[in-house]
PDB file of N, CA and C in Angstrom:
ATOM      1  N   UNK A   1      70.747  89.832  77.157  1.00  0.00           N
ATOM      2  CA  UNK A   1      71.762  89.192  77.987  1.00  0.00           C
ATOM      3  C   UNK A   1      73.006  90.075  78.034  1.00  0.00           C
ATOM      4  N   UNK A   2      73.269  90.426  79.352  1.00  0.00           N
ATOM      5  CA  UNK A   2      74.422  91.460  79.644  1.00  0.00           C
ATOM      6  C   UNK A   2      75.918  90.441  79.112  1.00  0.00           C
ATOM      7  N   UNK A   3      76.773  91.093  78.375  1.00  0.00           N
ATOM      8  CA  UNK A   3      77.843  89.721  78.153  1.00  0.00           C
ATOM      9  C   UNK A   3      79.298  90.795  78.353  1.00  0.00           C
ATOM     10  N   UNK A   4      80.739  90.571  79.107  1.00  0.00           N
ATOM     11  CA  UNK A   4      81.714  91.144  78.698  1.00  0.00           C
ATOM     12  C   UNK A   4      82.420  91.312  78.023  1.00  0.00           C
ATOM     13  N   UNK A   5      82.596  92.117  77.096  1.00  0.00           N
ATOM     14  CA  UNK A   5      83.918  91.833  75.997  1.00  0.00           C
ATOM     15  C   UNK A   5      85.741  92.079  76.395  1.00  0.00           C
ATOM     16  N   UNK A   6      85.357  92.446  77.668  1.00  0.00           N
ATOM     17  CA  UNK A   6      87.205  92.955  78.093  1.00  0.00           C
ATOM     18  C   UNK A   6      87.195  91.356  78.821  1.00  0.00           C
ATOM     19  N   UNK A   7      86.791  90.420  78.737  1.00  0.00           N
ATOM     20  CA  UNK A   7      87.511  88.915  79.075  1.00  0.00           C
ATOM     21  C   UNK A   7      87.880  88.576  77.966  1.00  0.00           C
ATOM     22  N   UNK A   8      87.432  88.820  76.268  1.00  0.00           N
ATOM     23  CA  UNK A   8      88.350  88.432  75.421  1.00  0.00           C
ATOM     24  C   UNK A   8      89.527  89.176  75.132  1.00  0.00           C
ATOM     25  N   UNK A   9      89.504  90.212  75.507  1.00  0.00           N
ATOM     26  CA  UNK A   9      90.775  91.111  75.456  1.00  0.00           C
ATOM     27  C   UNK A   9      92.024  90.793  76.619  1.00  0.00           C
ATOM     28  N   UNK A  10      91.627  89.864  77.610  1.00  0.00           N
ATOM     29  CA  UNK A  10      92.900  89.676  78.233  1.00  0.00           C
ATOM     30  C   UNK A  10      94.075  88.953  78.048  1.00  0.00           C
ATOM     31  N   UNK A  11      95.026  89.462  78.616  1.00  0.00           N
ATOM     32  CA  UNK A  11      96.598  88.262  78.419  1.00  0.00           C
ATOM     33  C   UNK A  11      96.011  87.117  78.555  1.00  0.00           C
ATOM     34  N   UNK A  12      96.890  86.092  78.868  1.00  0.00           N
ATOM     35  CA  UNK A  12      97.097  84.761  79.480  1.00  0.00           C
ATOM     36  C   UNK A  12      97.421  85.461  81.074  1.00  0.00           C
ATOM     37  N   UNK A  13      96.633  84.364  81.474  1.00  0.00           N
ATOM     38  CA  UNK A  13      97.054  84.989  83.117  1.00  0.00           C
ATOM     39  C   UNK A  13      98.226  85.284  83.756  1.00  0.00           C
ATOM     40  N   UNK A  14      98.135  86.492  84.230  1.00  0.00           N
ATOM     41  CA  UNK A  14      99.836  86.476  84.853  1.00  0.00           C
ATOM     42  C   UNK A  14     100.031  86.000  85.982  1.00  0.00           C
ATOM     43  N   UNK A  15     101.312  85.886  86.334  1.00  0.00           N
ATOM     44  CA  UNK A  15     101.902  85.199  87.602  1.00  0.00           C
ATOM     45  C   UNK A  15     101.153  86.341  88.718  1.00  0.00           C
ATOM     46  N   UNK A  16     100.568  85.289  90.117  1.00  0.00           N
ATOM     47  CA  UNK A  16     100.924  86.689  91.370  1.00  0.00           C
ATOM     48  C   UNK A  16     101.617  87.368  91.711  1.00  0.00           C
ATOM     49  N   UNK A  17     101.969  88.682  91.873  1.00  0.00           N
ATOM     50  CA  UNK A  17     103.146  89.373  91.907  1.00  0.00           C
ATOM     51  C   UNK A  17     103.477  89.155  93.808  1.00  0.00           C
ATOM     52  N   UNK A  18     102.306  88.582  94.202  1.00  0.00           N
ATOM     53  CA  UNK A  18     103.043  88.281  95.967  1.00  0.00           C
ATOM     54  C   UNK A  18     101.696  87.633  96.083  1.00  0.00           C
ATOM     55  N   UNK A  19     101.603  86.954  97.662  1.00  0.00           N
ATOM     56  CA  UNK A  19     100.864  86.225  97.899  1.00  0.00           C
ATOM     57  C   UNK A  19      99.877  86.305  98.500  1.00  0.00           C
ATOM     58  N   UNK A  20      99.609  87.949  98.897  1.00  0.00           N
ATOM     59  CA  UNK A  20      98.716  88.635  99.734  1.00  0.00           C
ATOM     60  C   UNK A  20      98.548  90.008  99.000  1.00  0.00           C
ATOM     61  N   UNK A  21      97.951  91.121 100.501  1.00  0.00           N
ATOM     62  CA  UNK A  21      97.891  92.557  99.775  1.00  0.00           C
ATOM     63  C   UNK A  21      98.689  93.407 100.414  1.00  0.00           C
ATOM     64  N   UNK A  22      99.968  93.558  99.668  1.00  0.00           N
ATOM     65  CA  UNK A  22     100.966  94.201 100.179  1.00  0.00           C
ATOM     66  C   UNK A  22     100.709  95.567 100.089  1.00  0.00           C
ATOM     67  N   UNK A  23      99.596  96.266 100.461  1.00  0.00           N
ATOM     68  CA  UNK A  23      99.171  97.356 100.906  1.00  0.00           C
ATOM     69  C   UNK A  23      98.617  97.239 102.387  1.00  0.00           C
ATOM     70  N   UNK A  24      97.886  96.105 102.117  1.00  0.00           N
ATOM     71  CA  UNK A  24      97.308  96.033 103.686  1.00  0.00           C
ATOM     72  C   UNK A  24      98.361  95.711 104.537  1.00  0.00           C
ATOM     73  N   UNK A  25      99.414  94.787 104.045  1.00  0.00           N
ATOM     74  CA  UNK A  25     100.333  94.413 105.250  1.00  0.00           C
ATOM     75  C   UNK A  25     101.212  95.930 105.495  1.00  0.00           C
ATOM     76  N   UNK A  26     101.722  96.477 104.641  1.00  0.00           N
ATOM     77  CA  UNK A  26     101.885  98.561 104.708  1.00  0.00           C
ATOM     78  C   UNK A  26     101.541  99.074 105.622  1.00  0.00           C
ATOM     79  N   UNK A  27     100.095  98.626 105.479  1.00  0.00           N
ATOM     80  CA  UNK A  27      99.450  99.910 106.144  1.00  0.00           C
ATOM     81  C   UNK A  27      99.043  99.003 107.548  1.00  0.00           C
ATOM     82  N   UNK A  28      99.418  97.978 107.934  1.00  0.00           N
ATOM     83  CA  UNK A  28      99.078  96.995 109.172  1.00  0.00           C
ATOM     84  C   UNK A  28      97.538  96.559 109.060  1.00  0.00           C
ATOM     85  N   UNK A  29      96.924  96.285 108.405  1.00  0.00           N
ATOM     86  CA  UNK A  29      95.229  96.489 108.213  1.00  0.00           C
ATOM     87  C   UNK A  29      95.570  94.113 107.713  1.00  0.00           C
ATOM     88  N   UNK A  30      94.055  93.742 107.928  1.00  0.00           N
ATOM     89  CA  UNK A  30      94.364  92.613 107.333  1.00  0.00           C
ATOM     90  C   UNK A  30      93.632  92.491 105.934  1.00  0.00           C
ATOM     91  N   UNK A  31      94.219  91.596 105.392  1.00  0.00           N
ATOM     92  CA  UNK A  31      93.206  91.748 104.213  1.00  0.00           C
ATOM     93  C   UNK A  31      91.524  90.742 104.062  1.00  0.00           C
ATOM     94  N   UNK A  32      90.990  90.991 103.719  1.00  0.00           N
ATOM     95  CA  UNK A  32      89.694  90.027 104.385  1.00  0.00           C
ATOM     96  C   UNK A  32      89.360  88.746 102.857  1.00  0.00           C
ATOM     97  N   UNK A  33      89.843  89.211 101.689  1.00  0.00           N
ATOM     98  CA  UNK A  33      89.640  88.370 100.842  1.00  0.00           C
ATOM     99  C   UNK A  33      90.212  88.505  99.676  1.00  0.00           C
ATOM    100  N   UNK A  34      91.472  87.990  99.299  1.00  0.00           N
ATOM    101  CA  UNK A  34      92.452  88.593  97.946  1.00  0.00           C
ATOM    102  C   UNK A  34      91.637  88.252  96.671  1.00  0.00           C
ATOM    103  N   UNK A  35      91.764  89.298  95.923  1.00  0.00           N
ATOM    104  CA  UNK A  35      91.442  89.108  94.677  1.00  0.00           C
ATOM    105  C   UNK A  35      92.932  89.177  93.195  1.00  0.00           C
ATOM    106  N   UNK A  36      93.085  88.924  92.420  1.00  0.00           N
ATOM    107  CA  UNK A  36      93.968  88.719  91.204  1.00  0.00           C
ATOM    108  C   UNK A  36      93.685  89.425  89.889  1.00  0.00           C
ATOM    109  N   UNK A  37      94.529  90.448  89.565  1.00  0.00           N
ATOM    110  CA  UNK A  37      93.690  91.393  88.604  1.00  0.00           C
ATOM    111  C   UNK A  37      95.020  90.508  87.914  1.00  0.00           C
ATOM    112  N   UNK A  38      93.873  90.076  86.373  1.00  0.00           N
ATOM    113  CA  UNK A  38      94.169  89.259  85.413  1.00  0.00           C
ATOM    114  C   UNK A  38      94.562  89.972  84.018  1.00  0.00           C
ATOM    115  N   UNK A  39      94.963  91.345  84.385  1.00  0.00           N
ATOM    116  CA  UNK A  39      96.001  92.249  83.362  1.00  0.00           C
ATOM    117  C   UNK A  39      97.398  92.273  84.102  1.00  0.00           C
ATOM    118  N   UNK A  40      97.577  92.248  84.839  1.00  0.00           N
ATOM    119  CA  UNK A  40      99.326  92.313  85.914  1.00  0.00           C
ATOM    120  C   UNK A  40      99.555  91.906  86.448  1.00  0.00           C
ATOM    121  N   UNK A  41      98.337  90.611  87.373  1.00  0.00           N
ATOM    122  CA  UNK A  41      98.896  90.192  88.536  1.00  0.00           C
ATOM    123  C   UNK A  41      99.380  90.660  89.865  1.00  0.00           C
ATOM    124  N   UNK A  42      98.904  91.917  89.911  1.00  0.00           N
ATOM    125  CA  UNK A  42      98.347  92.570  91.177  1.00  0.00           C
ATOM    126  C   UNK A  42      97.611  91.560  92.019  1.00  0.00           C
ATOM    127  N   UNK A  43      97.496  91.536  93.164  1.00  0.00           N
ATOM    128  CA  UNK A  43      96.853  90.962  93.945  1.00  0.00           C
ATOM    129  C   UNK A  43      96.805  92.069  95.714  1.00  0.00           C
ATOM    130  N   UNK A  44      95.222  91.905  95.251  1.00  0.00           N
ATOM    131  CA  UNK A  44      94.832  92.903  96.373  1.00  0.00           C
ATOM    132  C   UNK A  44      93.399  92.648  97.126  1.00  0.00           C
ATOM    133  N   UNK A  45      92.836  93.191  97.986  1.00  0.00           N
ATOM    134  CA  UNK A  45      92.149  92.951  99.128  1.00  0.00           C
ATOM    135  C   UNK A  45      90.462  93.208  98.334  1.00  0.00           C
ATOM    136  N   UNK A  46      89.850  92.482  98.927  1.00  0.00           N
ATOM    137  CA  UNK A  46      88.050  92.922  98.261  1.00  0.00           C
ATOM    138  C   UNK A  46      87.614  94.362  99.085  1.00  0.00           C
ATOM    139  N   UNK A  47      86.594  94.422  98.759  1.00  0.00           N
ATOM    140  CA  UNK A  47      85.803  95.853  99.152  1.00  0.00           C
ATOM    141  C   UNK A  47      85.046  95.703 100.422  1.00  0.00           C
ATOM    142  N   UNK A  48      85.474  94.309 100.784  1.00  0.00           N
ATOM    143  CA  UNK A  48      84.977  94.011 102.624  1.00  0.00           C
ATOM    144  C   UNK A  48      86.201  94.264 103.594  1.00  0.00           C
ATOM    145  N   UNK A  49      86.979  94.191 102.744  1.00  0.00           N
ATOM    146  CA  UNK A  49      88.710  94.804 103.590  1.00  0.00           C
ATOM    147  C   UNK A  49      88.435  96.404 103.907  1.00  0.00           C
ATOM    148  N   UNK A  50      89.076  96.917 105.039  1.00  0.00           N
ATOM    149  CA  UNK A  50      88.728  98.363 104.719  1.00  0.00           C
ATOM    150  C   UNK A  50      89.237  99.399 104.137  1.00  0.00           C
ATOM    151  N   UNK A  51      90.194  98.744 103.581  1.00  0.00           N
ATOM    152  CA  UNK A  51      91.305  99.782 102.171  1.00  0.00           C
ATOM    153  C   UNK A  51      90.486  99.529 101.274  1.00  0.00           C
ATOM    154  N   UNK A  52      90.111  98.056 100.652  1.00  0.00           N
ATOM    155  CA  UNK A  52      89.331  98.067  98.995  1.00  0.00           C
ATOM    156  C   UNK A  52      90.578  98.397  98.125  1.00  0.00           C
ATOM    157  N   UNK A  53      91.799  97.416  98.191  1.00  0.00           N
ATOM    158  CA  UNK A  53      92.566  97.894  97.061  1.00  0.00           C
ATOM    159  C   UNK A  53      92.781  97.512  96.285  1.00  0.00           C
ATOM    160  N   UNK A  54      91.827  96.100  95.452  1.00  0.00           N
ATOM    161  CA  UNK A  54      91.598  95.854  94.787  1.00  0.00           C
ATOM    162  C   UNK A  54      90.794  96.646  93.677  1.00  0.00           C
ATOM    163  N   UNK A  55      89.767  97.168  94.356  1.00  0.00           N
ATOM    164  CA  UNK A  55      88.885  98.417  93.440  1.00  0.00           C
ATOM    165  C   UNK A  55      89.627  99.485  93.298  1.00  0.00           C
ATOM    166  N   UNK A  56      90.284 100.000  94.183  1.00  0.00           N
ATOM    167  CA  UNK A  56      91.441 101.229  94.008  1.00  0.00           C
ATOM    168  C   UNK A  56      92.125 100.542  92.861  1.00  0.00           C
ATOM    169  N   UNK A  57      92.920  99.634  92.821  1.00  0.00           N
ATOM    170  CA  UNK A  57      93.653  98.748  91.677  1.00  0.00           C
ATOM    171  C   UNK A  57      92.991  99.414  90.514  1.00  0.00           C
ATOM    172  N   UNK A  58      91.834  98.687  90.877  1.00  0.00           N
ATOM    173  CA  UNK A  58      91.244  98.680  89.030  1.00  0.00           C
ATOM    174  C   UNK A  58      90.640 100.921  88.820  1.00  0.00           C
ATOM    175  N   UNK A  59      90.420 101.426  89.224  1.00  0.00           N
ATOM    176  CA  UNK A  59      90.405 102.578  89.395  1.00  0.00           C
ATOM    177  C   UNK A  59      91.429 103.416  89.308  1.00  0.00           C
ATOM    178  N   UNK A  60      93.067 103.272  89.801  1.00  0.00           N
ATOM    179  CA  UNK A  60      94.129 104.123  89.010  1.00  0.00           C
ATOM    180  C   UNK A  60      94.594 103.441  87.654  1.00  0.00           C
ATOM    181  N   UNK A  61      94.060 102.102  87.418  1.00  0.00           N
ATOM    182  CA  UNK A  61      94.932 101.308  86.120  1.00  0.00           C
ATOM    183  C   UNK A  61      93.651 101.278  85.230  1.00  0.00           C
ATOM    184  N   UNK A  62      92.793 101.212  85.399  1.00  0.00           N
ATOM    185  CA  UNK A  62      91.509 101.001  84.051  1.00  0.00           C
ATOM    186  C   UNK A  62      91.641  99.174  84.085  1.00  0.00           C
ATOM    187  N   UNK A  63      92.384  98.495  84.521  1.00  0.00           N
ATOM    188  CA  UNK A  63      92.741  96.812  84.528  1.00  0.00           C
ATOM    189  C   UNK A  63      91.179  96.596  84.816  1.00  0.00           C
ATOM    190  N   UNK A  64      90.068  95.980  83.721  1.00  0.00           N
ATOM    191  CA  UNK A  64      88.777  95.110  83.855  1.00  0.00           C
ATOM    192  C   UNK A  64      88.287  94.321  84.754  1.00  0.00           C
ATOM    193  N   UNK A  65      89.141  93.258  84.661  1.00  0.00           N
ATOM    194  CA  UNK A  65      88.765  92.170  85.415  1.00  0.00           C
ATOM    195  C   UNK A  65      89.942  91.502  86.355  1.00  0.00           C
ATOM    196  N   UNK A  66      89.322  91.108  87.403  1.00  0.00           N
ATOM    197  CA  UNK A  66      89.754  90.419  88.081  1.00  0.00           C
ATOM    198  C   UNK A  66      88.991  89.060  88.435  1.00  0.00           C
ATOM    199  N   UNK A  67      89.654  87.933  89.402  1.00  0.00           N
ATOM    200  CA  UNK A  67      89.345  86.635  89.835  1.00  0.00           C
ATOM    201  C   UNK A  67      89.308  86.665  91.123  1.00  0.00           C
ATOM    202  N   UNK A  68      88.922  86.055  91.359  1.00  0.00           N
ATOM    203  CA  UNK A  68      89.026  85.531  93.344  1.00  0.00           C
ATOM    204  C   UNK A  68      90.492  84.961  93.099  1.00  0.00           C
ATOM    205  N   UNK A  69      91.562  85.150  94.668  1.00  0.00           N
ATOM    206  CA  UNK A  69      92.259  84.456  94.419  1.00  0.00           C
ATOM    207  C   UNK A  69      92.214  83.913  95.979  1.00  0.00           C
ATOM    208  N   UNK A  70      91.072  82.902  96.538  1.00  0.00           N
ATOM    209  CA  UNK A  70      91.157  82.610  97.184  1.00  0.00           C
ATOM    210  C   UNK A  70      90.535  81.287  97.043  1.00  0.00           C
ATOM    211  N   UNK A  71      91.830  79.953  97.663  1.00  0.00           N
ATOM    212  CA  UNK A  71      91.785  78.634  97.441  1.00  0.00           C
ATOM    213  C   UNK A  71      89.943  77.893  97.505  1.00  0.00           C
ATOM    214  N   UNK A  72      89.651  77.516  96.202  1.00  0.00           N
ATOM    215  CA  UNK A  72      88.432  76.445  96.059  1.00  0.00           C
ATOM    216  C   UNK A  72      87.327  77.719  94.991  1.00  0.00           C
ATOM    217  N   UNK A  73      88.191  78.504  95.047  1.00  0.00           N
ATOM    218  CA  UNK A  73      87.068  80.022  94.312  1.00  0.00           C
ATOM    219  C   UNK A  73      87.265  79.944  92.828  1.00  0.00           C
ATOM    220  N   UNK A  74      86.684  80.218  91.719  1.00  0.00           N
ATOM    221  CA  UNK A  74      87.123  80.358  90.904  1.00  0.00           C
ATOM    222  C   UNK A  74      86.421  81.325  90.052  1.00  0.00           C
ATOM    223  N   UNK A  75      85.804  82.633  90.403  1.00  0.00           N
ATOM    224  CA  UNK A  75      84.721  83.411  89.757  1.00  0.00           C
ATOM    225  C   UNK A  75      85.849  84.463  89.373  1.00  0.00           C
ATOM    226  N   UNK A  76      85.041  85.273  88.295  1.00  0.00           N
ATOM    227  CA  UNK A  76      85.671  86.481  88.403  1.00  0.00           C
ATOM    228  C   UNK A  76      84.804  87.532  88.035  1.00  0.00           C
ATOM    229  N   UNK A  77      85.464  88.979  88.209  1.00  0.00           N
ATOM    230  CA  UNK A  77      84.338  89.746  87.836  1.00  0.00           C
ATOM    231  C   UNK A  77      84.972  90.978  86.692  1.00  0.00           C
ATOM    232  N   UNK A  78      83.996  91.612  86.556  1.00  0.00           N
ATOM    233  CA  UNK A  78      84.296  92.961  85.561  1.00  0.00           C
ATOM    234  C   UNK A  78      83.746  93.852  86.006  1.00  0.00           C
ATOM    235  N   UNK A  79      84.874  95.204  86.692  1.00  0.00           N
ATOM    236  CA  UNK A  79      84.353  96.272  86.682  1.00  0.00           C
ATOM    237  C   UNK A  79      83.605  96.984  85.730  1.00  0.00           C
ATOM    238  N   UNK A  80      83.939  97.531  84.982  1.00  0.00           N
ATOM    239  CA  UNK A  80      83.485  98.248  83.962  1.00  0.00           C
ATOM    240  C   UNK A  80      81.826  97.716  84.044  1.00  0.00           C
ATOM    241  N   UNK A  81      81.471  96.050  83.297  1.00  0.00           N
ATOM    242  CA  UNK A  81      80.588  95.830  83.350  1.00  0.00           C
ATOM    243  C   UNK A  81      79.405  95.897  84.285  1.00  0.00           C
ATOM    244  N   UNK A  82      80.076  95.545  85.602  1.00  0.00           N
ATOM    245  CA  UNK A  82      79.617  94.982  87.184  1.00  0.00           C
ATOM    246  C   UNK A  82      78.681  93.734  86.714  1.00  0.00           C
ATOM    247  N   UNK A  83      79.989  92.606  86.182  1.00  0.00           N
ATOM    248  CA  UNK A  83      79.019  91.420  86.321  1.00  0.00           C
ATOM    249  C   UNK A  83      80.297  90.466  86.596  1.00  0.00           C
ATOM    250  N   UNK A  84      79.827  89.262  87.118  1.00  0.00           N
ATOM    251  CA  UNK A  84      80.322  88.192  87.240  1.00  0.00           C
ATOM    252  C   UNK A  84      80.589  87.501  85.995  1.00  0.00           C
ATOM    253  N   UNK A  85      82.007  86.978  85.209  1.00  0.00           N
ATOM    254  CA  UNK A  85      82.163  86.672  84.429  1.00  0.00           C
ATOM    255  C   UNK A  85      83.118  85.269  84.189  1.00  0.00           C
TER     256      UNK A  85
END
C-alpha cells in the first residue's frame, strides 16, 4: 500500500493568500480549476489551465501537497508521491 509521509509533516493549514491564480489573471489566461498548496497558501491553477501554476508552484518550492480549492471538493494530492491523499 502506497502511503504519504509529507501529509504528516505539514503546518496547520494556511490562510489563501488570494482568491484565485494571480498569475493567470497577470498573464490574462483564465484559470480552469484552483488548487491550495497546504505549506503557504499559494493558490494556483491545475494542469488543465494552460500555465499549470500550481505544478510550477510545487516545482520552484519543493511544497508536497496540495488540496482542491474548489467549493464541494475536498481531495488532495502529493506530488512527490503522485497519489491522492
Amino acid at each position: 500500500m502506497n502511503e504519504c509521509q509529507h501529509i504528516e509533516a505539514l503546518p496547520p493549514e494556511p490562510a489563501p493568500l488570494s482568491d484565485t491564480c494571480l498569475e493567470c489573471v497577470a498573464a490574462g489566461t483564465h484559470p480552469v480549476q484552483l488548487r491550495l498548496c497546504l505549506v503557504c497558501g499559494y493558490v494556483g491553477c491545475c494542469d488543465s489551465s494552460p500555465l499549470q501554476h500550481e505544478s510550477r508552484h510545487f516545482k520552484e518550492t519543493g511544497h508536497p501537497v496540495m488540496r482542491t480549492f474548489e467549493p464541494g471538493e475536498s481531495w488532495r494530492w502529493c506530488f512527490v508521491d503522485n497519489l491522492l491523499v
